[in-house]
Structures are given as C-alpha cells and as structure tokens.
PDB file of N, CA and C in Angstrom:
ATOM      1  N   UNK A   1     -10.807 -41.996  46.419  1.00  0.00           N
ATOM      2  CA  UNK A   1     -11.254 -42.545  45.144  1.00  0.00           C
ATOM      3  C   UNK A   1     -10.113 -42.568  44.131  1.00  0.00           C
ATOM      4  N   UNK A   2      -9.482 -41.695  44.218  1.00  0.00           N
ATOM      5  CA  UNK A   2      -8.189 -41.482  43.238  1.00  0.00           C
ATOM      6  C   UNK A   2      -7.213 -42.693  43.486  1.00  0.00           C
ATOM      7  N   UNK A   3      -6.709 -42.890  44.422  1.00  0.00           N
ATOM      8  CA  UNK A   3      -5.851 -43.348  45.158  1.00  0.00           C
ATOM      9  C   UNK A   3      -6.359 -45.077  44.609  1.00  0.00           C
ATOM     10  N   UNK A   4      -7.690 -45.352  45.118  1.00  0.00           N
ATOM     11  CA  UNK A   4      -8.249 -46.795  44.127  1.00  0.00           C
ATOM     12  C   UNK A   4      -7.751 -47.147  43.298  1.00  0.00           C
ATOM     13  N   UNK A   5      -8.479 -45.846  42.447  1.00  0.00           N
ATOM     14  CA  UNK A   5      -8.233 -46.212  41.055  1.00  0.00           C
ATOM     15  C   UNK A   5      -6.513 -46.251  40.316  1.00  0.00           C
ATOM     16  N   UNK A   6      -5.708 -45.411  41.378  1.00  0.00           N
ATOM     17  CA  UNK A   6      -3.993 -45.516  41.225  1.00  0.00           C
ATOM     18  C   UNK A   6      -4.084 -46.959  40.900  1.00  0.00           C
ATOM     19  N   UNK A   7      -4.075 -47.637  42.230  1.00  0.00           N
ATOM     20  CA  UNK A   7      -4.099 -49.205  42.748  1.00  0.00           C
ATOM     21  C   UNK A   7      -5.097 -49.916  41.766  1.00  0.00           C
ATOM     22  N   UNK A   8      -5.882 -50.116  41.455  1.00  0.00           N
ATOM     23  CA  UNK A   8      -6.485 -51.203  40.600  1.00  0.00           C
ATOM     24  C   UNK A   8      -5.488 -50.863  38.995  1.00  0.00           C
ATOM     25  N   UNK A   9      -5.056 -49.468  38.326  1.00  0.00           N
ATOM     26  CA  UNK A   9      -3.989 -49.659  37.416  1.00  0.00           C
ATOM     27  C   UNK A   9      -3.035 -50.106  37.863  1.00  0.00           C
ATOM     28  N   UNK A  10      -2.351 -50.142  38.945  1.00  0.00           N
ATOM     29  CA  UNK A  10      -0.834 -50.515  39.370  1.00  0.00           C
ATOM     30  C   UNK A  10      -1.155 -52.126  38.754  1.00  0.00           C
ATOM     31  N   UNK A  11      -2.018 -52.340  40.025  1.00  0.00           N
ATOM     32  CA  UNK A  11      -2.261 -53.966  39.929  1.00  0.00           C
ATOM     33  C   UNK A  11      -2.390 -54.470  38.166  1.00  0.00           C
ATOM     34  N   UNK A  12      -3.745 -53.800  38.028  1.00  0.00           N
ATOM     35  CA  UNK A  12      -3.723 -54.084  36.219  1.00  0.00           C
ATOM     36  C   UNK A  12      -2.473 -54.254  35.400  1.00  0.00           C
ATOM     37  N   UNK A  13      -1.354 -52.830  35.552  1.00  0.00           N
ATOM     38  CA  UNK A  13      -0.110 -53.139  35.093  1.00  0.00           C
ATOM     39  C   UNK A  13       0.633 -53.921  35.409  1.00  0.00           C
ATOM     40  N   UNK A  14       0.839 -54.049  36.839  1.00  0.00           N
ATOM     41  CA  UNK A  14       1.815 -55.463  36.771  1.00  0.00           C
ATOM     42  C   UNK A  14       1.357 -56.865  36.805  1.00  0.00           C
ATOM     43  N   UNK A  15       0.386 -57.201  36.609  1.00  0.00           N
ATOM     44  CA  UNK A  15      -0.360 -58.742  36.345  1.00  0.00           C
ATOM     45  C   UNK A  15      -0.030 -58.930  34.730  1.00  0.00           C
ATOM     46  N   UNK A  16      -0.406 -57.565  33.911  1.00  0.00           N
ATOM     47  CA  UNK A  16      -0.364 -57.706  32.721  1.00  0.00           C
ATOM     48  C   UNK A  16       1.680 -57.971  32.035  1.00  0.00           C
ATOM     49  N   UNK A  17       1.923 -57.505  33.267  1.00  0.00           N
ATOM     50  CA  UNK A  17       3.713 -57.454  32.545  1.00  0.00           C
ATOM     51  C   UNK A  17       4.026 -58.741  33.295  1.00  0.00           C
ATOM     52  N   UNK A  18       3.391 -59.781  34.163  1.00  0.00           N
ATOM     53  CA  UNK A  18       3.954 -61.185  34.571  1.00  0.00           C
ATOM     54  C   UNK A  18       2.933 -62.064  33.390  1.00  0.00           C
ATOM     55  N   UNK A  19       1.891 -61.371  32.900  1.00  0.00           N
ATOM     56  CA  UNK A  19       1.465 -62.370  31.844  1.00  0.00           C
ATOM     57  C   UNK A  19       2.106 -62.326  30.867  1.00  0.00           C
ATOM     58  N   UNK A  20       2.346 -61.474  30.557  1.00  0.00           N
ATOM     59  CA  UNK A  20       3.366 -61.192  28.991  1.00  0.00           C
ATOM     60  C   UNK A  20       4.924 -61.880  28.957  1.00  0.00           C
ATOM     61  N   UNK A  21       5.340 -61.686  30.587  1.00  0.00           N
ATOM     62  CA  UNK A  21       6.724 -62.333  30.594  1.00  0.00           C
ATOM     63  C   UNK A  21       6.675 -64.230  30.436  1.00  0.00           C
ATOM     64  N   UNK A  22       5.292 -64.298  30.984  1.00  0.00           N
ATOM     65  CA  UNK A  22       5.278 -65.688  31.017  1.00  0.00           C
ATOM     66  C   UNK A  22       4.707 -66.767  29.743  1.00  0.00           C
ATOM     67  N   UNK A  23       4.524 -65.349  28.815  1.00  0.00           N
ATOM     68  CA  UNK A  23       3.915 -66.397  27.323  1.00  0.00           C
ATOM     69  C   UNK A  23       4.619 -67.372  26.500  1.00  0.00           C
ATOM     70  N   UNK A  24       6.098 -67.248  26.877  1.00  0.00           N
ATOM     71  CA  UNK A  24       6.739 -68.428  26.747  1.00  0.00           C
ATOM     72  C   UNK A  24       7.393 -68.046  24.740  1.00  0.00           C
ATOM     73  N   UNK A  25       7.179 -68.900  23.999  1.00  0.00           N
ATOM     74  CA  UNK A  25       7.985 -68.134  22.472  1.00  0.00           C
ATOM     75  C   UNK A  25       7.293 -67.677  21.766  1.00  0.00           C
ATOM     76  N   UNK A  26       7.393 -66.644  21.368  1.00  0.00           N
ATOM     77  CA  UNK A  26       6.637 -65.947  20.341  1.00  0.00           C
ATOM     78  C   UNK A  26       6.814 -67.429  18.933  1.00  0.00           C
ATOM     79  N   UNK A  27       5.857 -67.157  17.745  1.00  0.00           N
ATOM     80  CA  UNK A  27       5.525 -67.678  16.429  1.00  0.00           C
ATOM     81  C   UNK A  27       7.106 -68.367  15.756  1.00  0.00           C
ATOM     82  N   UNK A  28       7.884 -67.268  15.907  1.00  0.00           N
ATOM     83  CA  UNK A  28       8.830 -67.553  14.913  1.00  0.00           C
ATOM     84  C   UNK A  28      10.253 -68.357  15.690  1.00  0.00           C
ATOM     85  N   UNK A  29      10.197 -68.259  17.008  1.00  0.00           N
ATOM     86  CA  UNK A  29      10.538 -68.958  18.071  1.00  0.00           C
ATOM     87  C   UNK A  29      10.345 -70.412  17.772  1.00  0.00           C
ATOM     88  N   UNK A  30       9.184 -70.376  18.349  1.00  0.00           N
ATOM     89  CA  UNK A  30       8.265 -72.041  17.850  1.00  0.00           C
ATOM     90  C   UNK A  30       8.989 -72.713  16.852  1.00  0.00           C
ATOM     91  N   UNK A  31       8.702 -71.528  15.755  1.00  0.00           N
ATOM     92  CA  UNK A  31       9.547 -72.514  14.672  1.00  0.00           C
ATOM     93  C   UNK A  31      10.971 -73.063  14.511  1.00  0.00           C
ATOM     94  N   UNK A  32      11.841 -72.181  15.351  1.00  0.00           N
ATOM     95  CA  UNK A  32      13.310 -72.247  14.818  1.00  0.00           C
ATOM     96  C   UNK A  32      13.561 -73.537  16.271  1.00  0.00           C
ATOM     97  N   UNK A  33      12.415 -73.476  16.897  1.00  0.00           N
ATOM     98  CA  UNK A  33      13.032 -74.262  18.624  1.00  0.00           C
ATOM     99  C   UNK A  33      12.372 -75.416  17.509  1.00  0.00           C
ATOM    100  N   UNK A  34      11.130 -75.827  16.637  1.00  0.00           N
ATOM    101  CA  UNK A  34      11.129 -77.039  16.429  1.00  0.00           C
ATOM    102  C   UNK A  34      12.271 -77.632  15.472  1.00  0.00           C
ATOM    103  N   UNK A  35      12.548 -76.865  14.365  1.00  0.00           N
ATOM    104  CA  UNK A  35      13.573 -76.337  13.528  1.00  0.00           C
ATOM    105  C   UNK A  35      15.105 -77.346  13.921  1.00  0.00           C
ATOM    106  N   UNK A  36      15.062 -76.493  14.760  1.00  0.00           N
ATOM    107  CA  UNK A  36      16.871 -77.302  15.625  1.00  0.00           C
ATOM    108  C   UNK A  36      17.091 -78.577  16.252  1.00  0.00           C
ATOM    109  N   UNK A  37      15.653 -78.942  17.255  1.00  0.00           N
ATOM    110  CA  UNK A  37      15.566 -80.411  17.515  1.00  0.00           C
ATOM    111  C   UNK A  37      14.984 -81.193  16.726  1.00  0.00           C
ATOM    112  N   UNK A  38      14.453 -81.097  15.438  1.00  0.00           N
ATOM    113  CA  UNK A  38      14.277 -82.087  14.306  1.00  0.00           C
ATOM    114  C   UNK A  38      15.597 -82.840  13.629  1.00  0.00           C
ATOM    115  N   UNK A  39      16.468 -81.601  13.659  1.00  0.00           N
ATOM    116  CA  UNK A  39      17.621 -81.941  12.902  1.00  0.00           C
ATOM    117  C   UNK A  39      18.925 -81.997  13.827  1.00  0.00           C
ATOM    118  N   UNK A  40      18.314 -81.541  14.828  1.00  0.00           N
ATOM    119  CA  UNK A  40      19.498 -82.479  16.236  1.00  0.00           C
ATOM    120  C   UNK A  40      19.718 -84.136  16.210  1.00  0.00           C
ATOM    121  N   UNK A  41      18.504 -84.353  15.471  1.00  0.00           N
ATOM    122  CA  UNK A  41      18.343 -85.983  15.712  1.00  0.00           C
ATOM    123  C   UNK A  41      19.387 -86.292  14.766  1.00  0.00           C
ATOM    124  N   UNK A  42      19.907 -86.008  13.527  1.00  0.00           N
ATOM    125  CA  UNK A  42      21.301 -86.149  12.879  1.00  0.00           C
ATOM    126  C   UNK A  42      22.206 -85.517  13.501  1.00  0.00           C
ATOM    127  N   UNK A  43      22.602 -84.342  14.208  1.00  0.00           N
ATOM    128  CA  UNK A  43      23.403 -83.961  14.644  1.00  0.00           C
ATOM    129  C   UNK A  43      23.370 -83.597  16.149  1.00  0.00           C
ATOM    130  N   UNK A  44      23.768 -85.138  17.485  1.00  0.00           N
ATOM    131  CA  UNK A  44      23.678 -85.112  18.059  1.00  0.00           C
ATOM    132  C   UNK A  44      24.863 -84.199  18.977  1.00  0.00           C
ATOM    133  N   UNK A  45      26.302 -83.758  18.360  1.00  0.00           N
ATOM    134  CA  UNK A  45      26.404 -83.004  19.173  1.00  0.00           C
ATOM    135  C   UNK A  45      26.335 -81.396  18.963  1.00  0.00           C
ATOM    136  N   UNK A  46      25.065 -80.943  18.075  1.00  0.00           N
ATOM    137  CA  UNK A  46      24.596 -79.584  17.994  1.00  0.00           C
ATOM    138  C   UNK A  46      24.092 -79.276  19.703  1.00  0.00           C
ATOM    139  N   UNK A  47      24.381 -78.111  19.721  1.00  0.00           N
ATOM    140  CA  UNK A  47      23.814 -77.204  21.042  1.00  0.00           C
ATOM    141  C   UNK A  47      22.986 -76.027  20.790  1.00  0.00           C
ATOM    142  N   UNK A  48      21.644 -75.946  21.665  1.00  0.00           N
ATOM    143  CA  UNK A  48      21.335 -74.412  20.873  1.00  0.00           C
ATOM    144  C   UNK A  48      21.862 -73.776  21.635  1.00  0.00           C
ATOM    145  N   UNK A  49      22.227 -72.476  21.384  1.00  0.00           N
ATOM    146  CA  UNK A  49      23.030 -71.398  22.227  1.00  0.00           C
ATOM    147  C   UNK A  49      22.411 -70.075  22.280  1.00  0.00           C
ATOM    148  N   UNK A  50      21.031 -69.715  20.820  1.00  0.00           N
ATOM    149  CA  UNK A  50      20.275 -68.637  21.286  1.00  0.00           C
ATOM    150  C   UNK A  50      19.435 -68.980  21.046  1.00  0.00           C
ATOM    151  N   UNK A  51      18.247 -67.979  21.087  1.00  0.00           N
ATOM    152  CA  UNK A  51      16.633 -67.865  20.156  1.00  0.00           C
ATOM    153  C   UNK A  51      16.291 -67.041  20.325  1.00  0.00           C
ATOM    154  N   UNK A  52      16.681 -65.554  19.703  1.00  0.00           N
ATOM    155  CA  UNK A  52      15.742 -64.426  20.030  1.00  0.00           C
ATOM    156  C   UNK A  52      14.413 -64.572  19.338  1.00  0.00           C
ATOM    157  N   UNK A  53      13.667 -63.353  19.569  1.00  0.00           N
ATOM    158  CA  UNK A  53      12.508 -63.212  19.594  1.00  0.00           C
ATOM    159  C   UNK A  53      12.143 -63.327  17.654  1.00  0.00           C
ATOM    160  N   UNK A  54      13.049 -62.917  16.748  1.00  0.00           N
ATOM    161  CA  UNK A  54      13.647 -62.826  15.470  1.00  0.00           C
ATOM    162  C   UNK A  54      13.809 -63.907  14.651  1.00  0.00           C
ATOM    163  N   UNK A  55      13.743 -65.239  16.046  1.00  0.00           N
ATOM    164  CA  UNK A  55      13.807 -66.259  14.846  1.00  0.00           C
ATOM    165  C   UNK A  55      14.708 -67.347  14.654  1.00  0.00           C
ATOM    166  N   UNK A  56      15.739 -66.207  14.551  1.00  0.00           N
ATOM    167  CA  UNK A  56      17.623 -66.721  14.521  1.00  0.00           C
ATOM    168  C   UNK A  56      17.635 -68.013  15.477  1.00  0.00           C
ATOM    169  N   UNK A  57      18.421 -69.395  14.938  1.00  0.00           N
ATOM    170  CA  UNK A  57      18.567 -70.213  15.447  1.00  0.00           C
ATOM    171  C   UNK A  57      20.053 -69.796  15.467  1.00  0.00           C
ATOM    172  N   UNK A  58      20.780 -69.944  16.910  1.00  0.00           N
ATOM    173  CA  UNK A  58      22.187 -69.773  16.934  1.00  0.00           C
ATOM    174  C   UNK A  58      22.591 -71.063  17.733  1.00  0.00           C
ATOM    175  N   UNK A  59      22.857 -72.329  17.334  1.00  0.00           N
ATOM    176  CA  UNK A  59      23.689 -73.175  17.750  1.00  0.00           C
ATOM    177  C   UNK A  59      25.191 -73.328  17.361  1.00  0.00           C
ATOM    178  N   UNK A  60      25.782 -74.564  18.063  1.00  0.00           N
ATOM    179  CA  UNK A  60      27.551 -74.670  17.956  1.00  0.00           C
ATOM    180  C   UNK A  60      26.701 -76.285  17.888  1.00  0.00           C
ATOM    181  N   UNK A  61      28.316 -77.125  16.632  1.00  0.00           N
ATOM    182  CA  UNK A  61      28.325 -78.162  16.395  1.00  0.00           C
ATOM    183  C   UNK A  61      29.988 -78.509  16.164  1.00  0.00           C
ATOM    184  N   UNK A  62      30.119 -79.745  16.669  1.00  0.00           N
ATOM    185  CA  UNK A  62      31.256 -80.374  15.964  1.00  0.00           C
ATOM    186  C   UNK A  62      31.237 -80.297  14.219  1.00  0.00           C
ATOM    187  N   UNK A  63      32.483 -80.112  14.420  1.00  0.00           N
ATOM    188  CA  UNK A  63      33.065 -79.855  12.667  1.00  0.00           C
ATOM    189  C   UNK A  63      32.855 -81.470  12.493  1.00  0.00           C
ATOM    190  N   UNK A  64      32.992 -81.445  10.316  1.00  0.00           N
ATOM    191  CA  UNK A  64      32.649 -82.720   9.957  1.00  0.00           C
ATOM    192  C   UNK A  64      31.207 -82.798   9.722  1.00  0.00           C
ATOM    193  N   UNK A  65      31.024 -83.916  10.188  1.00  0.00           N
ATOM    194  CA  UNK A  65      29.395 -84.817   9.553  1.00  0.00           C
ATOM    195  C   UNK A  65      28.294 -84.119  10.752  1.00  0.00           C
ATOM    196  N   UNK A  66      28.515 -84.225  11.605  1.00  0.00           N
ATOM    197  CA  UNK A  66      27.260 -83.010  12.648  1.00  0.00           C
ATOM    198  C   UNK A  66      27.350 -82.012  12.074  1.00  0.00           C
ATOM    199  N   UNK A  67      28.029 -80.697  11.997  1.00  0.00           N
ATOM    200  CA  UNK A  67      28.332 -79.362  11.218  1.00  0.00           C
ATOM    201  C   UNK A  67      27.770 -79.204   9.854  1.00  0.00           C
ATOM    202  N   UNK A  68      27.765 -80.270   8.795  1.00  0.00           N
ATOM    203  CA  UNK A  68      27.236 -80.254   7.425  1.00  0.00           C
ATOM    204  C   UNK A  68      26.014 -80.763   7.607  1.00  0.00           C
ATOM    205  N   UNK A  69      25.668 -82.144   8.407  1.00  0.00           N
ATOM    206  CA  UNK A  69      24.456 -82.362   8.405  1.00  0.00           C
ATOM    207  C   UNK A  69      23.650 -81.508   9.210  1.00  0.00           C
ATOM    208  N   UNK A  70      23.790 -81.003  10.686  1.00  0.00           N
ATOM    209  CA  UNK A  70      22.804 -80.001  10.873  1.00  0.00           C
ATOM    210  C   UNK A  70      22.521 -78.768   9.891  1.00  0.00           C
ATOM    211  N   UNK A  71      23.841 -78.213   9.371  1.00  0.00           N
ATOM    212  CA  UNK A  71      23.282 -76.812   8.429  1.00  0.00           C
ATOM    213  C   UNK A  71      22.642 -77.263   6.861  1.00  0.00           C
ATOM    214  N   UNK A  72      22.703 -78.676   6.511  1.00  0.00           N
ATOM    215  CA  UNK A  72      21.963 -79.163   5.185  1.00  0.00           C
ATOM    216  C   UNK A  72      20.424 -79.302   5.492  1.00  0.00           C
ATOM    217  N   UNK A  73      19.976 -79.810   7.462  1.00  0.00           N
ATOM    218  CA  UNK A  73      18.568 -80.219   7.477  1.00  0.00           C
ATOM    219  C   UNK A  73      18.081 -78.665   7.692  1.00  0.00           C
ATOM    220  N   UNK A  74      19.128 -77.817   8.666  1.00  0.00           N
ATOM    221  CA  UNK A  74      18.361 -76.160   8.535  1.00  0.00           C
ATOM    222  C   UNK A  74      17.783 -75.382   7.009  1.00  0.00           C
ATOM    223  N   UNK A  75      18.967 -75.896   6.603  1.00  0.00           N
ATOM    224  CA  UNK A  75      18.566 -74.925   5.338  1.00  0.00           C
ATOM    225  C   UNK A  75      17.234 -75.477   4.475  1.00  0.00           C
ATOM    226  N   UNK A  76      17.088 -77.004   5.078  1.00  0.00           N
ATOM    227  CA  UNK A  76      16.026 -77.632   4.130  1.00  0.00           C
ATOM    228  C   UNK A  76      14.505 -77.355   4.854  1.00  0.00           C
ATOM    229  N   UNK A  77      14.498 -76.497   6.002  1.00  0.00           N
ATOM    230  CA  UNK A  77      13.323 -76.210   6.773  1.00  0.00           C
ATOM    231  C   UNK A  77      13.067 -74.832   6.206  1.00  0.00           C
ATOM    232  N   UNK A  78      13.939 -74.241   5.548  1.00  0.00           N
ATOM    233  CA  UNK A  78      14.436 -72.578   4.844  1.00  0.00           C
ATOM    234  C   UNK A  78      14.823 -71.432   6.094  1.00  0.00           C
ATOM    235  N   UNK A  79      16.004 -71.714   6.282  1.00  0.00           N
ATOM    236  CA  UNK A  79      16.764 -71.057   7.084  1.00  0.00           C
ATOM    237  C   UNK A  79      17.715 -70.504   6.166  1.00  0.00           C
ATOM    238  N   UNK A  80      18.599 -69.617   6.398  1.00  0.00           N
ATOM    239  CA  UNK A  80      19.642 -69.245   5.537  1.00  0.00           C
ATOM    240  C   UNK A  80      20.988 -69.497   6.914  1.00  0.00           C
ATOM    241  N   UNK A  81      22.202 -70.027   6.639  1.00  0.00           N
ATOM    242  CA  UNK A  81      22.680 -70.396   7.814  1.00  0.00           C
ATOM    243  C   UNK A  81      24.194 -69.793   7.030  1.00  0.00           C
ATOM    244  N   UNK A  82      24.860 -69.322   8.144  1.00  0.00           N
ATOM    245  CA  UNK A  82      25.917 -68.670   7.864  1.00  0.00           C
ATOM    246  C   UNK A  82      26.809 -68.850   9.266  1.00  0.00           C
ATOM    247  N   UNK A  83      28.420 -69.363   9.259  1.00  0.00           N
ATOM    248  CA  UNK A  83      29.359 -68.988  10.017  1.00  0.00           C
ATOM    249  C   UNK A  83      29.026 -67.901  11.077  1.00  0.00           C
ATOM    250  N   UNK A  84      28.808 -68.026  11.718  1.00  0.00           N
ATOM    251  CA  UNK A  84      29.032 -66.560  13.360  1.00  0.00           C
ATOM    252  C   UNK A  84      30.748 -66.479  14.321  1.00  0.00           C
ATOM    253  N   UNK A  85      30.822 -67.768  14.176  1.00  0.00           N
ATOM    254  CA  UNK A  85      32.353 -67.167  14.682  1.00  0.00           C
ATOM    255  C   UNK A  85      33.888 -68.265  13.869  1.00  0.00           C
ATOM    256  N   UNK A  86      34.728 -68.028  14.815  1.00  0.00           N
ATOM    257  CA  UNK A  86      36.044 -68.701  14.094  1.00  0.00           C
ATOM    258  C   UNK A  86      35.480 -69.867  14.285  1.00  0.00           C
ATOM    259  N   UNK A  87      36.455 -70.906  13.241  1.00  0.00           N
ATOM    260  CA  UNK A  87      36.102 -72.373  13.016  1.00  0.00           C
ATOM    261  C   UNK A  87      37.323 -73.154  13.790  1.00  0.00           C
ATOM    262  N   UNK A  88      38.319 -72.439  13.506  1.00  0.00           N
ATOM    263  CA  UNK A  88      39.654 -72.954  13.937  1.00  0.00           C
ATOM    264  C   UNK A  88      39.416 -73.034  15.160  1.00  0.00           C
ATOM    265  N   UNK A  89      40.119 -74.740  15.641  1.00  0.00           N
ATOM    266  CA  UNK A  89      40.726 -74.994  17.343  1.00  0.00           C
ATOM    267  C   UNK A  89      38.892 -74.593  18.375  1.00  0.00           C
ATOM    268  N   UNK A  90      38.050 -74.670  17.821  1.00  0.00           N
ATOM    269  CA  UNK A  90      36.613 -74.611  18.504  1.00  0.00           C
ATOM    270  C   UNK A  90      35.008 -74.878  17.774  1.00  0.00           C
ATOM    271  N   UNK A  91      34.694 -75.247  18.291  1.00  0.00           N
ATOM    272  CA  UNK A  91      33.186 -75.896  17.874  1.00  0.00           C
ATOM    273  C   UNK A  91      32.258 -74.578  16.677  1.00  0.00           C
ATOM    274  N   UNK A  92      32.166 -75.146  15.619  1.00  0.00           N
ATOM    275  CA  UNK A  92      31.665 -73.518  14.784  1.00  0.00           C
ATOM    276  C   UNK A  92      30.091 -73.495  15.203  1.00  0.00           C
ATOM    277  N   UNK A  93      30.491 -71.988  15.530  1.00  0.00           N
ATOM    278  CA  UNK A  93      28.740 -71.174  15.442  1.00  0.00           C
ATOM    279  C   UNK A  93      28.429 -71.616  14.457  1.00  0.00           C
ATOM    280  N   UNK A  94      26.913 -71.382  14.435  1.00  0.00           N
ATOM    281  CA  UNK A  94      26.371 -71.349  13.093  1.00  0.00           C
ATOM    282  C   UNK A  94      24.514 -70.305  13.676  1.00  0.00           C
ATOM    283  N   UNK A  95      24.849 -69.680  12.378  1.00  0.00           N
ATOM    284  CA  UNK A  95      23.340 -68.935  12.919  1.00  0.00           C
ATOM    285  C   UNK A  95      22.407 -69.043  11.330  1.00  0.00           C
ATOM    286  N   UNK A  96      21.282 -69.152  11.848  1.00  0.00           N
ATOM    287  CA  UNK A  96      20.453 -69.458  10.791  1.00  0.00           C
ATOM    288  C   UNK A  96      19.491 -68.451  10.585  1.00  0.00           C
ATOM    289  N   UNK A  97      18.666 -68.244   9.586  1.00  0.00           N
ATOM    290  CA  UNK A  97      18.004 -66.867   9.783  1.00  0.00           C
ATOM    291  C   UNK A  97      17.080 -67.862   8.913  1.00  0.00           C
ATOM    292  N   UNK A  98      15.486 -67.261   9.571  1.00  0.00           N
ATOM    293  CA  UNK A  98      14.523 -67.681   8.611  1.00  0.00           C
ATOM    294  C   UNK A  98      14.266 -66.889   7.437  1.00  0.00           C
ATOM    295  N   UNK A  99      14.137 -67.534   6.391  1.00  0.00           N
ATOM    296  CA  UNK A  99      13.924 -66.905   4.870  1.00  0.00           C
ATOM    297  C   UNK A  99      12.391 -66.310   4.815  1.00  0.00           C
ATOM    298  N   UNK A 100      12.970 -65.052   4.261  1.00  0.00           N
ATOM    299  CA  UNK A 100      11.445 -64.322   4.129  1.00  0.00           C
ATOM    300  C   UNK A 100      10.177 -64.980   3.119  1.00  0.00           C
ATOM    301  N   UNK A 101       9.237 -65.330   3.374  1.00  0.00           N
ATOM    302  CA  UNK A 101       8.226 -66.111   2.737  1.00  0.00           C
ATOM    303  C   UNK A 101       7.010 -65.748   1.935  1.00  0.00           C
TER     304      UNK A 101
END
C-alpha cells in the first residue's frame, strides 16, 4: 500500500513538472515577445536574443535608423531601454525593462 501510494506521487510529481515546463511564457513574457515583433516591423534587422521570465526584452540591432527606431517604438510600449554591451565595431545590445505600472 505504501509503495502505491510512493508511485501515484512520483507519477503526480512528474506529470505536474512536464506541465509546468510546457506552459510556454509567463504574462510579462507575452508582453515583451508582442512588444519586440510590433516594432521589428520598423526595425527589420532587430534580433531577439533573450526573454526571461522578468520581462526584459534583450535584442541586438544595426546602428542608425533600426537602433533608434526600435528603442523609440520600445520605449513607446513603456519599456525603459538601456545599452547592454559595447557599440563599437558590433551590432548594440539593447535591453529593455518593463516600467513599473
């Protein structure tokens, strides 16, 4: 009887940790993944490069008119967007953080 009931928790636990892995983006996810391809459509050569669970949109864009226009349509969704790495001789990070509301 013990031994069952081991096995129907085992099972319980790991069904419940392939459902959880498979829920796909949390809330604030959602937003920053719709967030980046709205305003990809001006800045076609933006890339996303993260999305944690936090929010943070972390793409790379060509410097110039992609680079200003993607971080002018982020900030206008209310992101706060700031430099993440060097600009010089490579494509600039840019990470965006959603503004507290």
């Amino acid at each position: 009887m013990i031994r069952a009931v081991g096995r129907v928790t085992a099972l319980v636990v790991l069904v419940t940790a392939v459902v959880a892995g498979c829920a796909g983006l949390n809330v604030k996810q959602e937003r920053g993944w719709a967030a980046f391809h709205d305003c990809q459509k001006s800045a076609p050569s933006a890339t996303l490069e993260d999305l944690p669970p936090s929010g943070r949109v972390h793409y790379r864009s060509l410097e110039g008119l992609d680079f200003s226009s993607m971080k002018a349509c982020m900030e206008q969704r209310d992101y706060a967007c700031d430099l993440g790495g060097p600009m010089i001789g490579s494509r600039p990070e840019t990470l965006c953080y959603p503004r507290m509301s």
